[in-house]
C-alpha atoms as a PDB file:
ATOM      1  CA  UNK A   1       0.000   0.000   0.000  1.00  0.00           C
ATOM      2  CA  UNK A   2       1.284   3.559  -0.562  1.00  0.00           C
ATOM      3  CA  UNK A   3       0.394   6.688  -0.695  1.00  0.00           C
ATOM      4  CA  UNK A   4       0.528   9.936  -2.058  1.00  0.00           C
ATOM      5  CA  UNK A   5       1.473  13.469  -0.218  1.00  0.00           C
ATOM      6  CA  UNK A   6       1.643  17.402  -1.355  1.00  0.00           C
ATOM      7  CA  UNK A   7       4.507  18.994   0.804  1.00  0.00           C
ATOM      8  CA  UNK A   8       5.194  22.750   0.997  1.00  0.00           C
ATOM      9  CA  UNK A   9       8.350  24.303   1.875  1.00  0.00           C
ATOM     10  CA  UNK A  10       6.909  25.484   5.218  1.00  0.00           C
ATOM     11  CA  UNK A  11       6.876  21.609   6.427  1.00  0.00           C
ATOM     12  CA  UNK A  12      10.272  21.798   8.465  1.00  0.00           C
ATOM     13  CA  UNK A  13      12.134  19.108  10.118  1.00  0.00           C
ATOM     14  CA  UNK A  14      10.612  20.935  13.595  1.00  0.00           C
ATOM     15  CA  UNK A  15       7.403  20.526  12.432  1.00  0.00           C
ATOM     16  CA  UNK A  16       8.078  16.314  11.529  1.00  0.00           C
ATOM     17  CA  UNK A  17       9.755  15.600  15.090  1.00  0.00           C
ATOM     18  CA  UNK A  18       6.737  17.470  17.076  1.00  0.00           C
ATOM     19  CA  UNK A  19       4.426  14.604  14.984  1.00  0.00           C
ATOM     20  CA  UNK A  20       7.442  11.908  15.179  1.00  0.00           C
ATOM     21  CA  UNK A  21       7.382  13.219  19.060  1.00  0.00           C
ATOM     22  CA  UNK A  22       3.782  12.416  20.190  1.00  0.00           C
ATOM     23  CA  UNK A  23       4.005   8.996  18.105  1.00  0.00           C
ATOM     24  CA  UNK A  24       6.910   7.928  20.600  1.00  0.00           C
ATOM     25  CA  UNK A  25       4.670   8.975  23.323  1.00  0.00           C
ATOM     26  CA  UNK A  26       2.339   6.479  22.419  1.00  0.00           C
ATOM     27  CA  UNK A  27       4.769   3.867  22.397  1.00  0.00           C
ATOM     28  CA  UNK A  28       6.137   4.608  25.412  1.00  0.00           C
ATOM     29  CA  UNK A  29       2.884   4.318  26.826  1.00  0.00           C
ATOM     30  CA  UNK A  30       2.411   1.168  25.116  1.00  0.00           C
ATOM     31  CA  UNK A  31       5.768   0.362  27.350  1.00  0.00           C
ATOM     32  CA  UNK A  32       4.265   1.542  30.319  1.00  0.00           C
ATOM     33  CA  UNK A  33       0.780  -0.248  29.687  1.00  0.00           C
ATOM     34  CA  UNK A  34       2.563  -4.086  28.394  1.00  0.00           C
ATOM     35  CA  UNK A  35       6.563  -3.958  29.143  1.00  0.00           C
ATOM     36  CA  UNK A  36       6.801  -3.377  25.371  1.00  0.00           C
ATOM     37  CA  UNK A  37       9.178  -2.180  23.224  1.00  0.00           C
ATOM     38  CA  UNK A  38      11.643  -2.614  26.573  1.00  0.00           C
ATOM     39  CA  UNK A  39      14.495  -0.313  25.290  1.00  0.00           C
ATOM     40  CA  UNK A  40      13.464   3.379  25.357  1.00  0.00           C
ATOM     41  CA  UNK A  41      16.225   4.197  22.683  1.00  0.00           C
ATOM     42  CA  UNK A  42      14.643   2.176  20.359  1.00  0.00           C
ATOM     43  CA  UNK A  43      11.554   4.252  20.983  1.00  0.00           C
ATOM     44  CA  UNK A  44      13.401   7.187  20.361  1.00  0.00           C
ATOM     45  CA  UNK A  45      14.729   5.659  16.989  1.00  0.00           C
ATOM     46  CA  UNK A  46      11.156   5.075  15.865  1.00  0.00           C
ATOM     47  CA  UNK A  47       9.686   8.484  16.323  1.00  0.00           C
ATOM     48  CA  UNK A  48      13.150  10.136  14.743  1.00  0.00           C
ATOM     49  CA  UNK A  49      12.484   7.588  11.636  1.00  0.00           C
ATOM     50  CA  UNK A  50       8.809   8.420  11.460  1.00  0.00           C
ATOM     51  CA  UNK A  51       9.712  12.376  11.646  1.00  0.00           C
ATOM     52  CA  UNK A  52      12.539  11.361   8.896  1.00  0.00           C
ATOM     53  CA  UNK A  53      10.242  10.044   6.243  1.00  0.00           C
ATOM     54  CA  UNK A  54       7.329  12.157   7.195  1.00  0.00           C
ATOM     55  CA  UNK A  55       9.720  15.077   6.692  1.00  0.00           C
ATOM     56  CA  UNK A  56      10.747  13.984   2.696  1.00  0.00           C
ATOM     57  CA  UNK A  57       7.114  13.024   2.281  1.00  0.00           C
ATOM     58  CA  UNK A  58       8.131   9.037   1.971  1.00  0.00           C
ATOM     59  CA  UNK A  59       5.782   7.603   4.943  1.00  0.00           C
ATOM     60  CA  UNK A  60       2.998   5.815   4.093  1.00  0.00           C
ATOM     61  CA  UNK A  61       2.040   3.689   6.978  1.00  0.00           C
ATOM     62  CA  UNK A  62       4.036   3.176  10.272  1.00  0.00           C
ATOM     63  CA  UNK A  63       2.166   0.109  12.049  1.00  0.00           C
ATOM     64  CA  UNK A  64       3.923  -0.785  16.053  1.00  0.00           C
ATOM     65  CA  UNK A  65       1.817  -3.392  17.993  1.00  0.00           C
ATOM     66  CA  UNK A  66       2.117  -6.838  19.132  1.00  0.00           C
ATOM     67  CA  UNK A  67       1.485  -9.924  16.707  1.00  0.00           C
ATOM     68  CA  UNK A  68       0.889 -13.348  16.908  1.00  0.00           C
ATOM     69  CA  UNK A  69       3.825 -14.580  14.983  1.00  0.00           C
ATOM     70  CA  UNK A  70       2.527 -18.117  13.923  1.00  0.00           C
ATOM     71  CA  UNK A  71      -0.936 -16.432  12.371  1.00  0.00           C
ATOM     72  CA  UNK A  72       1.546 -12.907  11.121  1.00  0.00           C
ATOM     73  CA  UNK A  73      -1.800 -11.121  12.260  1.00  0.00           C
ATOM     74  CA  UNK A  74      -1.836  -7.899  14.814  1.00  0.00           C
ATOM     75  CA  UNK A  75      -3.489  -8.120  18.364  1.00  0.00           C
ATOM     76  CA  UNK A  76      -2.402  -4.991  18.875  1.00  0.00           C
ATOM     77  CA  UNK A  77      -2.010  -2.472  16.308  1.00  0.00           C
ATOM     78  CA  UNK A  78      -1.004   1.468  16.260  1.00  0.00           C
ATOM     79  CA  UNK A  79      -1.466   2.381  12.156  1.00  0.00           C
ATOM     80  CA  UNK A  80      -0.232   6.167  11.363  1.00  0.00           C
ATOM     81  CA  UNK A  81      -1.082   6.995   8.196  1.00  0.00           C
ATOM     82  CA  UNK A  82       0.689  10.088   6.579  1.00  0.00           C
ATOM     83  CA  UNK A  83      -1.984  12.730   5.849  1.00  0.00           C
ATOM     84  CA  UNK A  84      -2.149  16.451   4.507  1.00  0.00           C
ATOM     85  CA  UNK A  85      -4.791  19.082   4.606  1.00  0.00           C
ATOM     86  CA  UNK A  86      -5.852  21.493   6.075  1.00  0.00           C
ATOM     87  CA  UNK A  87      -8.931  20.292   8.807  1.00  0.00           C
ATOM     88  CA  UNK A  88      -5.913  17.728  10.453  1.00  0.00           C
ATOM     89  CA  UNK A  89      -6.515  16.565  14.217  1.00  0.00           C
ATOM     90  CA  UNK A  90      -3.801  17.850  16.874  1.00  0.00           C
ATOM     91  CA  UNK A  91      -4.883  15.458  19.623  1.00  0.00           C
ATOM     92  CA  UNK A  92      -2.726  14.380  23.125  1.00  0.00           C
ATOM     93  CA  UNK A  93      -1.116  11.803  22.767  1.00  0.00           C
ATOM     94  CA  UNK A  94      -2.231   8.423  24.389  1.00  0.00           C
ATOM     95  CA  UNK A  95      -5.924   7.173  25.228  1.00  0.00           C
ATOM     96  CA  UNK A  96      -4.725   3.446  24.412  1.00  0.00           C
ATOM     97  CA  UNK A  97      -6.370   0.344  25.345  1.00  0.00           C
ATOM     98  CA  UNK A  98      -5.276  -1.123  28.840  1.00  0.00           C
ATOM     99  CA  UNK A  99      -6.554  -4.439  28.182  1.00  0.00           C
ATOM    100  CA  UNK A 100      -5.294  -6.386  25.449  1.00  0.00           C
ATOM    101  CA  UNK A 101      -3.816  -9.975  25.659  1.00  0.00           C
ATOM    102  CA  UNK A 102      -0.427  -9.356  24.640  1.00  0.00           C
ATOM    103  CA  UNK A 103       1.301 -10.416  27.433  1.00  0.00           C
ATOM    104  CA  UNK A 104       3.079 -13.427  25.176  1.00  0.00           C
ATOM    105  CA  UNK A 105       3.713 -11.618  22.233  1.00  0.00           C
ATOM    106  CA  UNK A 106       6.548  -9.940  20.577  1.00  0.00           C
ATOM    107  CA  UNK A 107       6.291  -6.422  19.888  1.00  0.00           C
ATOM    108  CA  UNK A 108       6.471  -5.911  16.098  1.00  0.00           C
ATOM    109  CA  UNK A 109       6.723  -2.927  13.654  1.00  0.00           C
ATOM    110  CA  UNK A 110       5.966  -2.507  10.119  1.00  0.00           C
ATOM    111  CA  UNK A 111       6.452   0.248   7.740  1.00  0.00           C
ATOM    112  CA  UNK A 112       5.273   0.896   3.995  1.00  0.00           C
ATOM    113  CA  UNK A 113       6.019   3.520   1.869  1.00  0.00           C
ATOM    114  CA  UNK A 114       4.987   6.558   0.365  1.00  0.00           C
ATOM    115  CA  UNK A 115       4.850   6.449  -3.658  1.00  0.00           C
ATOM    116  CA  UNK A 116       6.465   9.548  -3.858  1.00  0.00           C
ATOM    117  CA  UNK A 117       9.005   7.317  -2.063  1.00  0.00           C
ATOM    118  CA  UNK A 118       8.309   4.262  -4.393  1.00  0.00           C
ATOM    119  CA  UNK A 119       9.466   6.269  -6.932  1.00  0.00           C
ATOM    120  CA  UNK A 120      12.824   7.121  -6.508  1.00  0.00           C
ATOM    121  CA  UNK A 121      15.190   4.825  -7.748  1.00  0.00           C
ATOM    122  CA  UNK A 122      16.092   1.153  -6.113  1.00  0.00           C
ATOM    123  CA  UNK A 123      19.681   3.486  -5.429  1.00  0.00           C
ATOM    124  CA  UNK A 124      18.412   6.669  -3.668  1.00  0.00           C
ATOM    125  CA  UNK A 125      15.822   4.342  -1.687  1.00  0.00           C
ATOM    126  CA  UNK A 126      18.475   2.825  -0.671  1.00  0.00           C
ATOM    127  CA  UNK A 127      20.610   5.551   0.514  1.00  0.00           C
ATOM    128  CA  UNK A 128      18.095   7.332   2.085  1.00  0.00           C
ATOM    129  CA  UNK A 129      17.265   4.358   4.370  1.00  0.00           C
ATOM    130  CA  UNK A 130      20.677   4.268   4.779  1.00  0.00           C
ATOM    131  CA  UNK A 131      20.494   7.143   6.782  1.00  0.00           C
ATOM    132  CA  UNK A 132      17.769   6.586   8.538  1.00  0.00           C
ATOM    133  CA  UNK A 133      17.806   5.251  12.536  1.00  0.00           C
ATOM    134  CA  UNK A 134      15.970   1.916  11.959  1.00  0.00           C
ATOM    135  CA  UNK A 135      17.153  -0.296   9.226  1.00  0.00           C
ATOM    136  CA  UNK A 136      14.319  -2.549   8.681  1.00  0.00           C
ATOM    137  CA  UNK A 137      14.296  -6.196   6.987  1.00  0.00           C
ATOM    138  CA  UNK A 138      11.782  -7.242   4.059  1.00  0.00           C
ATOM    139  CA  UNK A 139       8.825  -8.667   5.165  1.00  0.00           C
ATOM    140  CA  UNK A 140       5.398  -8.926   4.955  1.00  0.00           C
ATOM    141  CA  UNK A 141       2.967  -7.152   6.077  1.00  0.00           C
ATOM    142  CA  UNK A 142       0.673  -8.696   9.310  1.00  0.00           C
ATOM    143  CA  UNK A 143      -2.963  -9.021   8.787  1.00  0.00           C
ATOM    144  CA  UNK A 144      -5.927  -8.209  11.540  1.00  0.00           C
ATOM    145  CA  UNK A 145      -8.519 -10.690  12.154  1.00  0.00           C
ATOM    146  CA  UNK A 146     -11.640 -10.055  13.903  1.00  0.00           C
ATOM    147  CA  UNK A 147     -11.575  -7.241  16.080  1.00  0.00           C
ATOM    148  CA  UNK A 148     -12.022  -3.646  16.640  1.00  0.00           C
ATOM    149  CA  UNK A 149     -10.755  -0.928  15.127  1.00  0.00           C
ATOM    150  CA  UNK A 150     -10.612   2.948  16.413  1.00  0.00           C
ATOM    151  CA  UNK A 151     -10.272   5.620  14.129  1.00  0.00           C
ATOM    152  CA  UNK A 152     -10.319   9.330  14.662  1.00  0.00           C
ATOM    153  CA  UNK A 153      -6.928  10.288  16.643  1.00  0.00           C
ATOM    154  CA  UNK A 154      -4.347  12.029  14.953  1.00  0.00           C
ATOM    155  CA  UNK A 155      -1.060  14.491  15.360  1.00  0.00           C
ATOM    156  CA  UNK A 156      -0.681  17.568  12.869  1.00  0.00           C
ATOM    157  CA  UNK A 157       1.670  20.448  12.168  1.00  0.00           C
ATOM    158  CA  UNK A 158       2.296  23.195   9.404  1.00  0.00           C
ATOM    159  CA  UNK A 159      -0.862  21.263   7.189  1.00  0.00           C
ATOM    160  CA  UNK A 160       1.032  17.702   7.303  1.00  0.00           C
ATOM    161  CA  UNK A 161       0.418  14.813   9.410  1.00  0.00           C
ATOM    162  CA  UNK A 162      -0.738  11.473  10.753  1.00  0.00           C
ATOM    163  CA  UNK A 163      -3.694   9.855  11.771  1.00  0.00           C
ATOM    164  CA  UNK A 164      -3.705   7.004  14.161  1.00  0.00           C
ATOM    165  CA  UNK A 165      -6.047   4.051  13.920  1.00  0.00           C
ATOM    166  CA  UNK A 166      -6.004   1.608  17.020  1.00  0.00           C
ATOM    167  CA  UNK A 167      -6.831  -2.278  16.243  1.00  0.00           C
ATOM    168  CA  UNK A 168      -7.559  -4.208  18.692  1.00  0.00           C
ATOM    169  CA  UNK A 169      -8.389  -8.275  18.247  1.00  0.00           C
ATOM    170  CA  UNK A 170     -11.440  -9.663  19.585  1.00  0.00           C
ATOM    171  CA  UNK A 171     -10.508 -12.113  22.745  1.00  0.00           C
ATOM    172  CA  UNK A 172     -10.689 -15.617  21.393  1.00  0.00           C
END
């Protein structure tokens, strides 16, 4: 999945980390609410990456949650999708679930692209990555089973931003 995003000049590298910033504070909630992600660095490498690509209009989708690695489906999902416009949300961070059964399971992150991204050549994808605090593996992308999803949340600066969808799987 990608997707596709109008920049201006105004959209600074301030403007990407105050978005990138309230996306780590939902992880480290998530850390505080289920002992996951453990190391608060990487947390801080995840928001810089998100404000990174969100900055050169390359995010798509940045998913963090826990998954059931036998199924490669989400129990737990936190999906920011790269938006722009101007009627964006500028929520707090937080208001995540307290209850999920996640206790077992691996905390997991998964990121797709923008296709402003998708196309730049297999090169300057690469050295842009290169560059970036999180050097991710190929993979594919976890699915969602039945559940509930929550909509509605998002972070916004300078006309750019994300919004957050929360899934949640039904207990089984």
């Amino acid at each position: 999945m990608s997707t596709s995003l109008t920049f201006t000049s105004s959209f600074t590298i301030t403007n990407a980390r105050y978005i990138g910033a309230k996306i780590g504070a939902d992880l480290r909630q998530l850390r505080s609410l289920y002992g996951k992600p453990a190391d608060v660095d990487k947390i801080n490498k995840f928001a810089e990456e998100a404000s990174l690509l969100l900055k050169a209009g390359y995010l798509g989708i940045a998913d963090y949650g826990f998954r059931d690695q036998g199924t490669n489906n989400w129990k737990l999902r936190l999906r920011y999708r790269a938006t722009a416009g101007r009627q964006l949300l500028d929520d707090p961070p937080g208001r995540l679930p307290r209850s999920a059964d996640v206790a077992k399971l691996p905390f997991h992150s998964y990121m797709s692209y923008s296709d402003t991204f998708n196309a730049l050549s297999i090169a300057d994808q690469a050295a842009f990555k290169a560059g970036l605090p999180v050097q991710r593996t190929a993979g594919t992308e976890p699915g969602v089973g039945l559940g509930n999803s929550t909509p509605g949340h998002g972070y916004s600066s300078n006309g750019i931003g994300v919004t957050r969808d929360i899934f949640v799987t039904l207990a089984t």
